[in-house]
Protein backbone atom coordinates (compact mmCIF):
# COMPACT_ATOMS: atom_id res chain seq x y z
CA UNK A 1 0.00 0.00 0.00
CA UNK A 2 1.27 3.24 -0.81
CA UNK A 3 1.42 6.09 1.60
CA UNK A 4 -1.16 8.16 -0.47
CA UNK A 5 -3.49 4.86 -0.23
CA UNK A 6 -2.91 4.39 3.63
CA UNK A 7 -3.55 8.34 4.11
CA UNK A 8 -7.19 7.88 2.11
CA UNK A 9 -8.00 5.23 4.36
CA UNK A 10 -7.53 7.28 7.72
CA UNK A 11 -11.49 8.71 8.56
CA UNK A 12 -11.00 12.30 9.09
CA UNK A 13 -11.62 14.01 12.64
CA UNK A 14 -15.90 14.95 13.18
CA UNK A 15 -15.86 18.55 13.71
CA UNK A 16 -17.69 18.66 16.85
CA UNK A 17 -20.94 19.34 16.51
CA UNK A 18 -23.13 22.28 19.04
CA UNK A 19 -26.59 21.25 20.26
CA UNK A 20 -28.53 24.63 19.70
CA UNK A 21 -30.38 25.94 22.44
CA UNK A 22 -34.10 25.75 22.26
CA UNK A 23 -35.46 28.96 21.75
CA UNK A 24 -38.41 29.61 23.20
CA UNK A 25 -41.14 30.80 21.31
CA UNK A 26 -43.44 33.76 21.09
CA UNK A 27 -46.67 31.50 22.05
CA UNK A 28 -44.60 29.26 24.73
CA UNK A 29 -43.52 32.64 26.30
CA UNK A 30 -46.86 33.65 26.06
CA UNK A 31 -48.52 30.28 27.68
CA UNK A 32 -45.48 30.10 30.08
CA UNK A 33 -46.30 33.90 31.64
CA UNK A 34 -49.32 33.12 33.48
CA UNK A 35 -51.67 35.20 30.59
CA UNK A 36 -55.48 33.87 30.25
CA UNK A 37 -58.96 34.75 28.96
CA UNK A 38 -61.38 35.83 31.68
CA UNK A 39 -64.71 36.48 31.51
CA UNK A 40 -65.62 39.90 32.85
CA UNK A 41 -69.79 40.81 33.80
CA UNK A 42 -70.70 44.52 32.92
CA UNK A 43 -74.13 46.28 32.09
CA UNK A 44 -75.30 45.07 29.21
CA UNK A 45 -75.96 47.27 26.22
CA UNK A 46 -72.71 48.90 27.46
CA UNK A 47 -69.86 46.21 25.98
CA UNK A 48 -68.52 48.36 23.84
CA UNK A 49 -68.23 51.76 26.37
CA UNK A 50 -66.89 49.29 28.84
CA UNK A 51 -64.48 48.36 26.21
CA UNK A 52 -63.57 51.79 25.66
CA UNK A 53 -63.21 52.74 29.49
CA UNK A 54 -61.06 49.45 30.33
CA UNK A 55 -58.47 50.38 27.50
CA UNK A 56 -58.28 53.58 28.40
CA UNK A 57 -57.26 52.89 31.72
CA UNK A 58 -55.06 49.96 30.95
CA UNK A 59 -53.01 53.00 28.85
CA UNK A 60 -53.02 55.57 31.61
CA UNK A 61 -52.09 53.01 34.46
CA UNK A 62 -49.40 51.70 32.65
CA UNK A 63 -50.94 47.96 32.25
CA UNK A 64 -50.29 46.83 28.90
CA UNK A 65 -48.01 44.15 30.64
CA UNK A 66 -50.59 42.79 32.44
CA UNK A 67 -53.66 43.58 30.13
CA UNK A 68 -53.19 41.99 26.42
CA UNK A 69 -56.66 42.41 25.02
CA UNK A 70 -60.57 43.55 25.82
CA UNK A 71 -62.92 41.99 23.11
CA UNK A 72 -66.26 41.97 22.77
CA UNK A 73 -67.47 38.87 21.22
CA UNK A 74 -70.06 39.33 18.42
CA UNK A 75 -71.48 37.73 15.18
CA UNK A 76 -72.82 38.34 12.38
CA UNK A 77 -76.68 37.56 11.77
CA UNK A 78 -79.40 37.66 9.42
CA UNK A 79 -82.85 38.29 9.86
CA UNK A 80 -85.69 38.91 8.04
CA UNK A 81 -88.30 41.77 8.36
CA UNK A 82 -90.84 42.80 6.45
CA UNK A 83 -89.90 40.50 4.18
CA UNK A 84 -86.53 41.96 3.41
CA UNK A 85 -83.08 40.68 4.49
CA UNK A 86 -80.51 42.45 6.71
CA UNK A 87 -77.25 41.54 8.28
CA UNK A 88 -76.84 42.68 11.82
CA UNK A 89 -74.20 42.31 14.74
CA UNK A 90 -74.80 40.71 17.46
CA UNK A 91 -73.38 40.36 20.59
CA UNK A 92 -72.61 36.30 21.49
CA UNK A 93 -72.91 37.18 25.31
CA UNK A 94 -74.48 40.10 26.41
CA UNK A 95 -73.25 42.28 28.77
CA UNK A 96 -70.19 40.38 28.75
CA UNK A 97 -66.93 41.52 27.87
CA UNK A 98 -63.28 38.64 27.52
CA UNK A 99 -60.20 39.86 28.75
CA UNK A 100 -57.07 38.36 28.25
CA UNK A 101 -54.69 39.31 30.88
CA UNK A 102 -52.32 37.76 33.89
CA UNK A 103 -53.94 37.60 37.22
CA UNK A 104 -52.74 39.85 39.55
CA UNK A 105 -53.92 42.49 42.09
CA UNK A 106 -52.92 45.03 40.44
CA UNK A 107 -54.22 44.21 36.97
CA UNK A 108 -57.73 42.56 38.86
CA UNK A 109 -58.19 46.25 41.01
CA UNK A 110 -58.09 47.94 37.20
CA UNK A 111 -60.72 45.72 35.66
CA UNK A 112 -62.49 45.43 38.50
CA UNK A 113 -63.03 49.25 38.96
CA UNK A 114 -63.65 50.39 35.63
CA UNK A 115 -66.63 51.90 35.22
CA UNK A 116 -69.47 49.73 33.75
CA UNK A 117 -67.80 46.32 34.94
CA UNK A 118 -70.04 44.60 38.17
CA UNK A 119 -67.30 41.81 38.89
CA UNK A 120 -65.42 38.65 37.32
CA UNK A 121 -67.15 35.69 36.43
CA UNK A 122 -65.49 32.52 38.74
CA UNK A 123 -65.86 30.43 41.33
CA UNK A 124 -66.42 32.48 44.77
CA UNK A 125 -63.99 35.17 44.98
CA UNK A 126 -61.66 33.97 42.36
CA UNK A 127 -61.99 34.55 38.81
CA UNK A 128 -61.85 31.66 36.79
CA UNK A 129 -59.91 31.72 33.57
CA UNK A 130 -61.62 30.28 30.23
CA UNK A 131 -60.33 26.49 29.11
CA UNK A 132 -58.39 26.58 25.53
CA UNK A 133 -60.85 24.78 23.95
CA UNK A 134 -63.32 27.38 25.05
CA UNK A 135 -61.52 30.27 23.73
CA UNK A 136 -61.06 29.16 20.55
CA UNK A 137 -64.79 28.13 20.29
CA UNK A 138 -65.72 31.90 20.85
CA UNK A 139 -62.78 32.97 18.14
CA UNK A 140 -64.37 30.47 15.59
CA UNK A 141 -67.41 31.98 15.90
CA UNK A 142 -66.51 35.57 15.62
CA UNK A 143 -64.15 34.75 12.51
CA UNK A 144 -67.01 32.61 10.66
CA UNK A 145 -67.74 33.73 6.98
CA UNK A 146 -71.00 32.45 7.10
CA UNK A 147 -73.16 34.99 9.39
CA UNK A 148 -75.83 33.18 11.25
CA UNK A 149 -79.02 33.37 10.50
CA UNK A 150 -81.89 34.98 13.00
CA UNK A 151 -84.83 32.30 13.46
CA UNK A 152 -87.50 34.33 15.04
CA UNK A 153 -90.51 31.70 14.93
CA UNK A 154 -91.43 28.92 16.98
CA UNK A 155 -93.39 25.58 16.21
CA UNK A 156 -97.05 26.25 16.13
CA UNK A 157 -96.53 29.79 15.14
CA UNK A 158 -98.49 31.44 12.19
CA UNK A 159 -95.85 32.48 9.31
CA UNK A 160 -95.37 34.30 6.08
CA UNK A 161 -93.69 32.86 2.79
CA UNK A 162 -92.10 35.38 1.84
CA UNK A 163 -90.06 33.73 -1.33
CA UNK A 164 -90.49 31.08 -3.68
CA UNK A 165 -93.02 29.37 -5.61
CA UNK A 166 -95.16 29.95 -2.29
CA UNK A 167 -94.75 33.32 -1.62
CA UNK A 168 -97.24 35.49 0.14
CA UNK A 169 -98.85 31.70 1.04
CA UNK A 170 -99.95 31.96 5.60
CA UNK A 171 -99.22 28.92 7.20
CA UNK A 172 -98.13 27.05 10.24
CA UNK A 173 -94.79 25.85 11.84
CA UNK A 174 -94.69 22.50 12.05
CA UNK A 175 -91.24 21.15 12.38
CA UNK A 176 -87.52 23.28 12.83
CA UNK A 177 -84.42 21.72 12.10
CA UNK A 178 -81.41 24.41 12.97
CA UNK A 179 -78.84 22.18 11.67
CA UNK A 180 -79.95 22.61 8.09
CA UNK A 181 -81.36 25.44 8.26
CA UNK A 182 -84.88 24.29 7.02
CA UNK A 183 -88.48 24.66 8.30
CA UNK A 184 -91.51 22.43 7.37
CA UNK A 185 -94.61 24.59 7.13
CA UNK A 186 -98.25 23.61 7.04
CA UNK A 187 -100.07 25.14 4.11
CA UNK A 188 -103.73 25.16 3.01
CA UNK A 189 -103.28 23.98 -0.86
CA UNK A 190 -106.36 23.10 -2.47
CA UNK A 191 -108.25 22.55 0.82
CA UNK A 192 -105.72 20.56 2.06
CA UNK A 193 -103.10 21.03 4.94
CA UNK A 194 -100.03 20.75 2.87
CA UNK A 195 -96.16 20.28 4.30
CA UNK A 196 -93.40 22.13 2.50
CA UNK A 197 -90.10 22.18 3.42
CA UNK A 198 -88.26 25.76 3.38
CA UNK A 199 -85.23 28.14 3.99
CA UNK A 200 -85.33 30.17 7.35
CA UNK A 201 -85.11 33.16 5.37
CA UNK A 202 -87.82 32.38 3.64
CA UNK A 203 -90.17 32.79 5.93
CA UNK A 204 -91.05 35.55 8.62
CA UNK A 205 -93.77 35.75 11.46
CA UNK A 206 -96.96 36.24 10.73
């Protein structure tokens, strides 16, 4: 064996290798910090002023490292009047107001004497902080594309088609199903009580 042979057969050294730190991230910090979503009573009609005061005072206090986020969770809706459609907002939980935010007493004295708010929603004295699974139940329904829509009859109730090859017909509630979004309404057709299957919005009270 030559000497250039016996030199290709030696392995060369392994650099040694460094095992990078794990860097924590932005939503670990976040989850690691102690932040969660409570749920925060106030009068209702007055989410959105108690929104308004609660930031406000977050900013003046100096409690934006404490206090993440005030929302006030609302949908979109449609509803039929008159027969004529319109979208609406509504509010998921009246007089109700989420704030995300890390417990303290501090940060609870500043929700808890803004100006609109009646208390924390918890157990006792102790506010108790929304599950995940919870939260992101409330976000999916504020971020749906598909507004929901207003169903402002009941079964037996007297109703108005007010679309479709039955429009103008009166007739009576019979069956709801909410997962489709249908309605089964009694007619009179020809003298006889007829079902027919419809749309919510086709159809308004009476």
């Amino acid at each position: 064996m030559t000497m250039e042979e016996e030199r290709s057969t030696v392995a060369p050294e392994e650099e040694p290798t460094e095992t990078p730190s794990p860097e924590t991230t932005t939503e670990e910090a976040e989850a690691d910090d102690g932040r969660a979503w409570y749920v925060v009573h106030c009068y209702s009609g007055y989410e959105n002023k108690v929104r308004h005061n609660l930031e406000q005072r977050i900013e003046s206090m100096g409690m934006k490292d404490k206090i993440f986020d005030v929302v006030v969770p609302t949908e979109e809706e449609i509803e039929v009047k008159d027969g004529k459609r319109r979208t609406v907002e509504r509010r998921i939980f009246p007089g109700y107001i989420l704030v995300n935010m890390i417990l303290t007493e501090d940060s609870w004295y500043v929700v808890r004497n803004t100006p609109g708010v009646t208390g924390f929603v918890g157990m006792g004295d102790e506010p108790t902080p929304l599950r995940p699974e919870e939260v992101q139940q409330i976000l999916k329904r504020m971020e749906s594309e598909t507004p929901r829509i207003k169903v402002t009859f009941r079964p037996g109730e007297r109703v108005r088609i007010v679309e479709g090859p039955f429009h103008d017909f009166h007739g009576r509630v019979d069956e709801i199903d909410m997962e489709r979004g249908k309605v089964r309404v009694l007619i009179n057709f020809f003298g006889r009580e007829t079902p027919v299957e419809l749309d919510f919005l086709q159809v308004e009270r009476a």
